[in-house]
C-alpha atoms as a PDB file:
ATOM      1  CA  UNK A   1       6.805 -25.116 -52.766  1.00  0.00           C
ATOM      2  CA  UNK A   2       4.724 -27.711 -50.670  1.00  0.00           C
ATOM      3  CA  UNK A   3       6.517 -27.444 -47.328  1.00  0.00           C
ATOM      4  CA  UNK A   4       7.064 -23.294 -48.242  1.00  0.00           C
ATOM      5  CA  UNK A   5       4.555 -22.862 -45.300  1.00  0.00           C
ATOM      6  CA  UNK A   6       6.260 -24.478 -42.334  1.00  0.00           C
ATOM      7  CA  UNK A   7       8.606 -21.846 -41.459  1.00  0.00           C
ATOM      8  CA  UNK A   8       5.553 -19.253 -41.431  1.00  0.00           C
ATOM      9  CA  UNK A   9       3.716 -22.049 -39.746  1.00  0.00           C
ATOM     10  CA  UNK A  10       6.168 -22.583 -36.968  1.00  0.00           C
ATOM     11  CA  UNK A  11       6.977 -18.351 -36.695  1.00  0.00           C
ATOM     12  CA  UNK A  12       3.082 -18.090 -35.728  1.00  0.00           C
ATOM     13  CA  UNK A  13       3.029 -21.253 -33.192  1.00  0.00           C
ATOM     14  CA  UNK A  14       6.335 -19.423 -31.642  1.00  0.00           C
ATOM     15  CA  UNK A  15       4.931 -16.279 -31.237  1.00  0.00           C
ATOM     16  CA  UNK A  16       1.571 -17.746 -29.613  1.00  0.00           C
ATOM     17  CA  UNK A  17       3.296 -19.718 -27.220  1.00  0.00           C
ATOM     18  CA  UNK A  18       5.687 -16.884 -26.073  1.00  0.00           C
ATOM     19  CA  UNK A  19       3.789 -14.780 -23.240  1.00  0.00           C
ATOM     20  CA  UNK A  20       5.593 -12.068 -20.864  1.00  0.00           C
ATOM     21  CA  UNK A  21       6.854 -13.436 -17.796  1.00  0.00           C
ATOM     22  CA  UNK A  22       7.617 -11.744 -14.609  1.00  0.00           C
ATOM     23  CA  UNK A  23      11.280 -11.034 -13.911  1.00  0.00           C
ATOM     24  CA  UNK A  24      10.541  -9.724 -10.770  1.00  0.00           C
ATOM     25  CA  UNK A  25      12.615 -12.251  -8.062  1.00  0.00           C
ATOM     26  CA  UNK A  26      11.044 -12.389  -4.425  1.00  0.00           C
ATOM     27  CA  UNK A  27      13.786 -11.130  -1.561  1.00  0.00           C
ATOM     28  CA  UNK A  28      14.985 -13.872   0.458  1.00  0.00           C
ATOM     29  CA  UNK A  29      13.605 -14.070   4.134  1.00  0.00           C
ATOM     30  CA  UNK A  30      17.156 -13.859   5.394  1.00  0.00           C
ATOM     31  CA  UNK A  31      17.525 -10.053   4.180  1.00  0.00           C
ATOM     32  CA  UNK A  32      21.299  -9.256   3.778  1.00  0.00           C
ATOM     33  CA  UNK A  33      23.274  -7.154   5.916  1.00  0.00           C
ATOM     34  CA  UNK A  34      26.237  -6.088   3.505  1.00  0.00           C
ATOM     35  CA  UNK A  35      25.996  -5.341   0.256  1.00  0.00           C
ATOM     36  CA  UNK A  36      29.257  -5.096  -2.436  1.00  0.00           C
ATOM     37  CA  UNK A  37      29.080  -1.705  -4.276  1.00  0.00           C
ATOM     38  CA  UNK A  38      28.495  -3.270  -7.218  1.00  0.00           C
ATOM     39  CA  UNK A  39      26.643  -0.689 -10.053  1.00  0.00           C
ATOM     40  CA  UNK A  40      23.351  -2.879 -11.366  1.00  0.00           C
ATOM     41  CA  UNK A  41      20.185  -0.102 -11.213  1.00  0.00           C
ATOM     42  CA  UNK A  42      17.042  -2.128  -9.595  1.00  0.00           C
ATOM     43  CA  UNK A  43      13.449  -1.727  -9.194  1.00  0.00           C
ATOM     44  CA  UNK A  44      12.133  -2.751  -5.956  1.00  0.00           C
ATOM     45  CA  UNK A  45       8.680  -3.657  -5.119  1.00  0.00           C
ATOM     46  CA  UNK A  46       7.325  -2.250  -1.906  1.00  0.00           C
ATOM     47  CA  UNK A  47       5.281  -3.990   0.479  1.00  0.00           C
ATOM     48  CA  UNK A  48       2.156  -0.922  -0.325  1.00  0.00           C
ATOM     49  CA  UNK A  49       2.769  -1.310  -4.328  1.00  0.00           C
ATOM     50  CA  UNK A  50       5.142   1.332  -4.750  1.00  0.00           C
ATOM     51  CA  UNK A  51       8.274   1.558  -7.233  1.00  0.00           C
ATOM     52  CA  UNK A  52      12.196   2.532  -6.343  1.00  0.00           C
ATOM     53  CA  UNK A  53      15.164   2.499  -7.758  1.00  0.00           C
ATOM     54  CA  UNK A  54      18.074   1.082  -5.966  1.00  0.00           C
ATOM     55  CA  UNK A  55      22.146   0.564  -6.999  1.00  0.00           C
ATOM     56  CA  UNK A  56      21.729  -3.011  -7.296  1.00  0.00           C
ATOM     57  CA  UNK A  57      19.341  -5.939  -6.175  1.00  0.00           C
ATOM     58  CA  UNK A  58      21.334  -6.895  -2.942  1.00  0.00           C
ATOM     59  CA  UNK A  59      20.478  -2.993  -2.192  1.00  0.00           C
ATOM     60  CA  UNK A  60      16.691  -3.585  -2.649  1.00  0.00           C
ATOM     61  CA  UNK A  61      16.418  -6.500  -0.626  1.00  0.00           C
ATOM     62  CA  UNK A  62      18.432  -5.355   2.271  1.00  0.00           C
ATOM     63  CA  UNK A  63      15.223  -2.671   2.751  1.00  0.00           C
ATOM     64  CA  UNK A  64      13.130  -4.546   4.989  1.00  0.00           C
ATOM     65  CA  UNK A  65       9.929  -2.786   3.037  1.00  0.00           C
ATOM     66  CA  UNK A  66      10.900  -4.348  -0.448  1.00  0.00           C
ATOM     67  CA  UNK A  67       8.885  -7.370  -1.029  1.00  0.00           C
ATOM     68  CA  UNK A  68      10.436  -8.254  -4.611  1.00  0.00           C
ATOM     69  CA  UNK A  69      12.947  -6.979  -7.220  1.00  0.00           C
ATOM     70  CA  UNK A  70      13.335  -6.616 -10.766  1.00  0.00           C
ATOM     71  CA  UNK A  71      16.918  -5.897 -12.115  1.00  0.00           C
ATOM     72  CA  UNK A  72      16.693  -2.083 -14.483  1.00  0.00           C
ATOM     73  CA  UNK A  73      15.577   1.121 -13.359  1.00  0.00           C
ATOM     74  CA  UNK A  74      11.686   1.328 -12.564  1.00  0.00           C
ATOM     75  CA  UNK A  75       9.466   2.126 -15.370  1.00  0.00           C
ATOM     76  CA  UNK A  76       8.106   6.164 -15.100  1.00  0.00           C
END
């Protein structure tokens, strides 16, 4: 019963220490010209703050306006 408390212990020291990243990925400078028609639904980040949803992440980037991308549809 004396070392009961060190799973607790280390469940509250994991949860402290876990804090939300960004999944967002910065497009390359070298924007791509051709894109496979993959299927993988995209959020992209416009230069003025706005939100929209493209087919995949190559798709995203290949807009010249999108400044980053995060990979799943754009929150509402």
């Amino acid at each position: 019963m004396r070392y009961a408390w060190i799973p607790v212990y280390a469940v509250v020291l994991t949860a402290c220490a876990a804090q939300p990243e960004s999944t967002a990925t910065p497009c390359p400078e070298a924007r791509p010209q051709v894109c496979t028609l993959e299927y993988n639904p995209s959020c992209g980040q416009r230069g003025d703050g706005e939100l929209r949803n493209y087919s995949s992440p190559c798709n995203a980037c290949a807009d010249d306006q999108v400044v980053a991308v995060t990979v799943g549809e754009c929150a509402e």
